[in-house]
C-alpha atoms as a PDB file:
ATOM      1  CA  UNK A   1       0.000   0.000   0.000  1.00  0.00           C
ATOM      2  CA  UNK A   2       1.657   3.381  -0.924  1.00  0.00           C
ATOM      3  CA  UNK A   3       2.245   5.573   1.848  1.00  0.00           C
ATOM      4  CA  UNK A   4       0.387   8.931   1.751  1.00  0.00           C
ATOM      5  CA  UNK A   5       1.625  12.156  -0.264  1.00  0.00           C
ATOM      6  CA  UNK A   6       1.316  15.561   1.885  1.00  0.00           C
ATOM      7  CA  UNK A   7       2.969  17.964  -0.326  1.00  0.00           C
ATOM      8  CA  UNK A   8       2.112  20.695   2.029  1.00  0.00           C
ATOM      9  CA  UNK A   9       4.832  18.765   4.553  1.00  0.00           C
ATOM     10  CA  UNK A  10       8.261  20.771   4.084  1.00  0.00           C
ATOM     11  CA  UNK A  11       9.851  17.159   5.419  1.00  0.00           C
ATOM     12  CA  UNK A  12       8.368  14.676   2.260  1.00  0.00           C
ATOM     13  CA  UNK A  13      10.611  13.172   0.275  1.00  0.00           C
ATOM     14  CA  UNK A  14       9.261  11.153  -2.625  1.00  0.00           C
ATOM     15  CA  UNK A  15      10.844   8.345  -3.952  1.00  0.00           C
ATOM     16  CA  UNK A  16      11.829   8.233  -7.387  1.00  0.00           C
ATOM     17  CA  UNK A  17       8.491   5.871  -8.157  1.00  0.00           C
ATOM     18  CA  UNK A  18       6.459   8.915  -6.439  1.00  0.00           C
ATOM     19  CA  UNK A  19       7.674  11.115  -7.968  1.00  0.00           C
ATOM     20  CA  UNK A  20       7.113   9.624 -11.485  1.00  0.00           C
ATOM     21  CA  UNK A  21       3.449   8.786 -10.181  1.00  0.00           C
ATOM     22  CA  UNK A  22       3.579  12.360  -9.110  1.00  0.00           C
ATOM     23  CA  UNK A  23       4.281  13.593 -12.435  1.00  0.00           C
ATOM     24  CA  UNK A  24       2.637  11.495 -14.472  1.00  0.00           C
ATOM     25  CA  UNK A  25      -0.325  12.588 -12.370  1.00  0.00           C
ATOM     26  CA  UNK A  26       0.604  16.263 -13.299  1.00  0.00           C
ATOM     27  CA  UNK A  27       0.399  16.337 -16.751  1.00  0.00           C
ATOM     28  CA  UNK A  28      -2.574  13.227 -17.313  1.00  0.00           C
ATOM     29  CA  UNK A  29      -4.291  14.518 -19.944  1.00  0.00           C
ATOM     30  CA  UNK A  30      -2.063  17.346 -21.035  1.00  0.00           C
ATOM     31  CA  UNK A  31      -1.336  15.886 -25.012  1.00  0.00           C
ATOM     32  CA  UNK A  32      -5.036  15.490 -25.417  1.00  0.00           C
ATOM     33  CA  UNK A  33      -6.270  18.885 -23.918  1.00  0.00           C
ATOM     34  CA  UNK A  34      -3.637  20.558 -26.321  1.00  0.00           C
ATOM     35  CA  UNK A  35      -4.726  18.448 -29.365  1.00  0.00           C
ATOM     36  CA  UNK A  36      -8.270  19.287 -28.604  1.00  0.00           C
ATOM     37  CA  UNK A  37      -7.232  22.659 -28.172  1.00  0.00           C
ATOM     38  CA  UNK A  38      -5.451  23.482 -31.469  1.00  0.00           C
ATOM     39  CA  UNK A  39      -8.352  21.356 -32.766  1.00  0.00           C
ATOM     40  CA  UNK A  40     -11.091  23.934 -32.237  1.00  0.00           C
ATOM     41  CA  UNK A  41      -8.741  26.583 -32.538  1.00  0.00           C
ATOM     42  CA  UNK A  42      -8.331  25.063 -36.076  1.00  0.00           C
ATOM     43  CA  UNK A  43     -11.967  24.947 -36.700  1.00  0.00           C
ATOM     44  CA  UNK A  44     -12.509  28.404 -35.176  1.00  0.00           C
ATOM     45  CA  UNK A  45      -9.930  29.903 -37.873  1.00  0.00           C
ATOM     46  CA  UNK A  46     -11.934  28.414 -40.876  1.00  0.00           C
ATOM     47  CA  UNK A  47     -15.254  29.515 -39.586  1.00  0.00           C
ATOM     48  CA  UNK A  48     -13.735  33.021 -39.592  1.00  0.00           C
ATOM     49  CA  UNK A  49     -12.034  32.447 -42.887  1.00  0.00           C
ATOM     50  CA  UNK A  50     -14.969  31.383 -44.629  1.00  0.00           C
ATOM     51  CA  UNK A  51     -17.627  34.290 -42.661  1.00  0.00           C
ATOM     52  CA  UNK A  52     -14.466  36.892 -43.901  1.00  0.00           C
ATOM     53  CA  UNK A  53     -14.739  35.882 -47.605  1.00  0.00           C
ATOM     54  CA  UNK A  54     -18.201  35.706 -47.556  1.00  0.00           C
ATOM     55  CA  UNK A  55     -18.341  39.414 -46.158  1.00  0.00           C
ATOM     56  CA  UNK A  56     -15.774  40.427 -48.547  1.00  0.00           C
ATOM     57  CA  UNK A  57     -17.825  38.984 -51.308  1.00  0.00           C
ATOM     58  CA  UNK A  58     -21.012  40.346 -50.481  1.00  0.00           C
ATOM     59  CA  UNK A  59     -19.494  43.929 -50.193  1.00  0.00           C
ATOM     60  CA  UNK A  60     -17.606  43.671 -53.083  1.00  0.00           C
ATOM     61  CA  UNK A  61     -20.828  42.517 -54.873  1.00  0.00           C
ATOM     62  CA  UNK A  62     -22.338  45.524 -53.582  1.00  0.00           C
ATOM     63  CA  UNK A  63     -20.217  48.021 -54.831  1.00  0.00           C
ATOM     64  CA  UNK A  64     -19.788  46.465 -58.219  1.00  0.00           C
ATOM     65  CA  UNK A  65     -23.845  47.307 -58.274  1.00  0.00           C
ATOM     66  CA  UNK A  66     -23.470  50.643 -58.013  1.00  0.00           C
END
């Protein structure tokens, strides 16, 4: 049974295998939040991109018109 982890002690010293656990712990999660992340940024970028050219398009249509 692994002995408990008070980080708040100024005494602990974790053993190597805690403190991989403790890392590992850390940063759980950490690729997939960032792939996620540039993900929607990604998707974000080409919504914009696409409402930009549209804009562009309908203004430029506009003042061909006149």
């Amino acid at each position: 049974m692994p002995r408990p982890i008070n980080l708040a002690d100024p005494s602990f010293e974790p053993t190597d295998e805690e403190l991989d656990a403790l890392m590992h712990a850390a940063f759980a999660g950490l690729k997939e939040a960032r792939v996620e992340s540039l993900r929607a940024m990604r998707e974000r970028i080409a919504r914009l991109q696409q409402e930009a050219r549209a804009r562009f398009d309908s203004e430029h249509r506009a003042a061909s018109n006149k």
